[in-house]
Protein backbone atom coordinates (compact mmCIF):
# COMPACT_ATOMS: atom_id res chain seq x y z
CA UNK A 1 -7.31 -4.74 -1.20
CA UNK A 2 -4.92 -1.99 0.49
CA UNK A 3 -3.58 -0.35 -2.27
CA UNK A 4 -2.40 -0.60 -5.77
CA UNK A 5 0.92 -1.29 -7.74
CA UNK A 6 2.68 1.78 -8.39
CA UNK A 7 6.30 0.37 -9.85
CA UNK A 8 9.22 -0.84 -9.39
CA UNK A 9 11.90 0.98 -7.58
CA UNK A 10 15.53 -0.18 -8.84
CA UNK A 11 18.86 1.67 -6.68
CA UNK A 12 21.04 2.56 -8.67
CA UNK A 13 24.08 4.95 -9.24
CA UNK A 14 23.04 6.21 -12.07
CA UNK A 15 18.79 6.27 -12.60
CA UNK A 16 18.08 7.94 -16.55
CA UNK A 17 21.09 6.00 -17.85
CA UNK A 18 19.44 2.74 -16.53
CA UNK A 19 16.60 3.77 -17.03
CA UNK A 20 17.23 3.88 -20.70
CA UNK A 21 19.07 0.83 -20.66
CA UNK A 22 15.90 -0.67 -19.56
CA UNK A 23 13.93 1.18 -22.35
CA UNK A 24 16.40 -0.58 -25.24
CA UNK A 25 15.15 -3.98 -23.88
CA UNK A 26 11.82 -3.42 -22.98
CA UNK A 27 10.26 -0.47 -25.17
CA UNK A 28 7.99 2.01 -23.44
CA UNK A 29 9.06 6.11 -22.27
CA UNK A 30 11.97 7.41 -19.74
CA UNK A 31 10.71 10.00 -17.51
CA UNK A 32 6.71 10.77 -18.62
CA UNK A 33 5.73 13.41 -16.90
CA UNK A 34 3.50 11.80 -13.78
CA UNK A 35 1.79 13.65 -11.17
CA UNK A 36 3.31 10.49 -8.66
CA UNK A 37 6.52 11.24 -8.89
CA UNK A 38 9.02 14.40 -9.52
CA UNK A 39 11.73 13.73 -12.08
CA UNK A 40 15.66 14.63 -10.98
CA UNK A 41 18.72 13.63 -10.58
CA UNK A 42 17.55 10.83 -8.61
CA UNK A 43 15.16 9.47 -9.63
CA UNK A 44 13.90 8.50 -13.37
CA UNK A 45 11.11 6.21 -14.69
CA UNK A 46 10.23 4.18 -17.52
CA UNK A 47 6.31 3.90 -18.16
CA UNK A 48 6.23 0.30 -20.39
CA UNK A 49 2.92 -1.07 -21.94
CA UNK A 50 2.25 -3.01 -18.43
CA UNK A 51 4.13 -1.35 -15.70
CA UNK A 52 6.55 1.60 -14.45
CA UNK A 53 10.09 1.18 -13.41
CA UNK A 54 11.69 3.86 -11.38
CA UNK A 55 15.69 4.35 -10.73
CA UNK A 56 16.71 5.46 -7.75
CA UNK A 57 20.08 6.91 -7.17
CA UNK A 58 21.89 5.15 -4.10
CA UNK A 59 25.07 7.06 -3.54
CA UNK A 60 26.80 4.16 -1.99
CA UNK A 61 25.47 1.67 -4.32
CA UNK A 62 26.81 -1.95 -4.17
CA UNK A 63 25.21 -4.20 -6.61
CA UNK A 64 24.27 -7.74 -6.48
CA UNK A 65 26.63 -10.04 -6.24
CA UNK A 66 24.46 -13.08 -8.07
CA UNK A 67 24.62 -15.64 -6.49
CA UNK A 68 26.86 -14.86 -3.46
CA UNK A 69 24.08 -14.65 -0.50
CA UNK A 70 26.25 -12.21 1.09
CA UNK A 71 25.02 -9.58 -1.61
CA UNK A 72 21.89 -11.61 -2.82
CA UNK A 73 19.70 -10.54 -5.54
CA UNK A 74 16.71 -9.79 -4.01
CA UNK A 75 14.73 -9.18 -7.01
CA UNK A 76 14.89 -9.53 -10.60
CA UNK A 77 13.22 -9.00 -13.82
CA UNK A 78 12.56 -11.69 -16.23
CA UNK A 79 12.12 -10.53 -20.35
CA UNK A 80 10.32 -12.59 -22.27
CA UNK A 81 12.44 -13.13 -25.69
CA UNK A 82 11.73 -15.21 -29.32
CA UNK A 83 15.51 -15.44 -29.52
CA UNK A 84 17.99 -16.46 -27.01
CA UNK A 85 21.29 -15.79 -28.98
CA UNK A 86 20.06 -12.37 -30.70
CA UNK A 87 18.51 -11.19 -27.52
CA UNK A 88 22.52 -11.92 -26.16
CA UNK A 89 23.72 -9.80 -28.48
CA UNK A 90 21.57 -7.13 -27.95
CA UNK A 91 21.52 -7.03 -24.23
CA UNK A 92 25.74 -7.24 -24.18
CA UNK A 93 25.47 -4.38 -26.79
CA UNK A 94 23.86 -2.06 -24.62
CA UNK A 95 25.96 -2.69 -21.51
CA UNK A 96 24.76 -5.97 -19.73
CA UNK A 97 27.52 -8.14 -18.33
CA UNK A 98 26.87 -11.94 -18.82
CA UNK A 99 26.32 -13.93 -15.74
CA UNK A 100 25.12 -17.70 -16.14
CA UNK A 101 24.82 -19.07 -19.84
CA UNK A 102 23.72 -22.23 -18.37
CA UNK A 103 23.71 -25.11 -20.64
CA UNK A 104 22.74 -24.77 -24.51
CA UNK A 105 19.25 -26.60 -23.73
CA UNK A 106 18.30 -24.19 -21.21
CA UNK A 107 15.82 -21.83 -22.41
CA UNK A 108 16.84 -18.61 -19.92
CA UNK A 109 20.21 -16.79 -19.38
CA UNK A 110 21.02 -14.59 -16.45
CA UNK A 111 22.88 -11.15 -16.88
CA UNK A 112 23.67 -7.82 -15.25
CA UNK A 113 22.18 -4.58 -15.95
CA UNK A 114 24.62 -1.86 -15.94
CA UNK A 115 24.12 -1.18 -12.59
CA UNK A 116 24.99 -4.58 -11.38
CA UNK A 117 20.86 -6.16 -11.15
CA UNK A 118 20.80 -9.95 -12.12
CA UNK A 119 18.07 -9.97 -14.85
CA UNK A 120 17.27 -13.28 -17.19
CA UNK A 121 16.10 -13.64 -20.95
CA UNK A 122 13.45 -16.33 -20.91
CA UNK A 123 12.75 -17.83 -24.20
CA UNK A 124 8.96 -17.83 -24.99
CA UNK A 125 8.73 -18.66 -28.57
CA UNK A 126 7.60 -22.20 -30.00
């Protein structure tokens, strides 16, 4: 081993905003105090129960443009839901922009955070 996983580093224009975007989906704490990083302007994390996100301001952010491969993705997160349609709701509510519904038997949906990242609400119940 090399090293360990110290998070996830998102761009984005606007870091505690996402960053608490990501907190209304996933749970957890924007901006614990953490001896790794130093907390500003540009930069803000979220600590969940299993990992840490950090937001990174870009100044001349361009997001994503899912799935155009002249902007490609190039990473993504994946939330586990029970509920497809209520997770929709919720997700829309805070600010993501839908991207790919997919058919009704399809048990994932692709979206935008507010900063433009493709993420996807998987369904994981029965």
């Amino acid at each position: 081993m090399i090293g360990s996983f110290q998070c996830l580093v998102l761009d984005c224009p606007a870091p505690l905003e996402l960053a608490a975007f990501y907190q209304s989906i996933l749970g957890g704490e924007v901006n614990r105090p953490d001896k790794r990083w130093v907390l500003d302007d540009h930069w803000a994390t979220l600590h969940t129960d299993t990992t840490v996100l950090a937001f990174q301001r870009a100044e001349d952010y361009q997001p994503p443009a899912w799935p155009d491969p002249q902007r490609p993705q190039q990473l993504h997160i994946d939330v586990g839901v029970d509920d497809l349609d209520t997770a929709e709701r919720q997700v829309l509510g805070l600010g993501a922009q839908l991207l790919d519904r997919g058919e009704r038997d399809r048990d994932w949906r692709v979206y935008a955070d507010p900063a433009g990242h493709p993420f996807c609400l998987c369904h994981v119940g029965d």
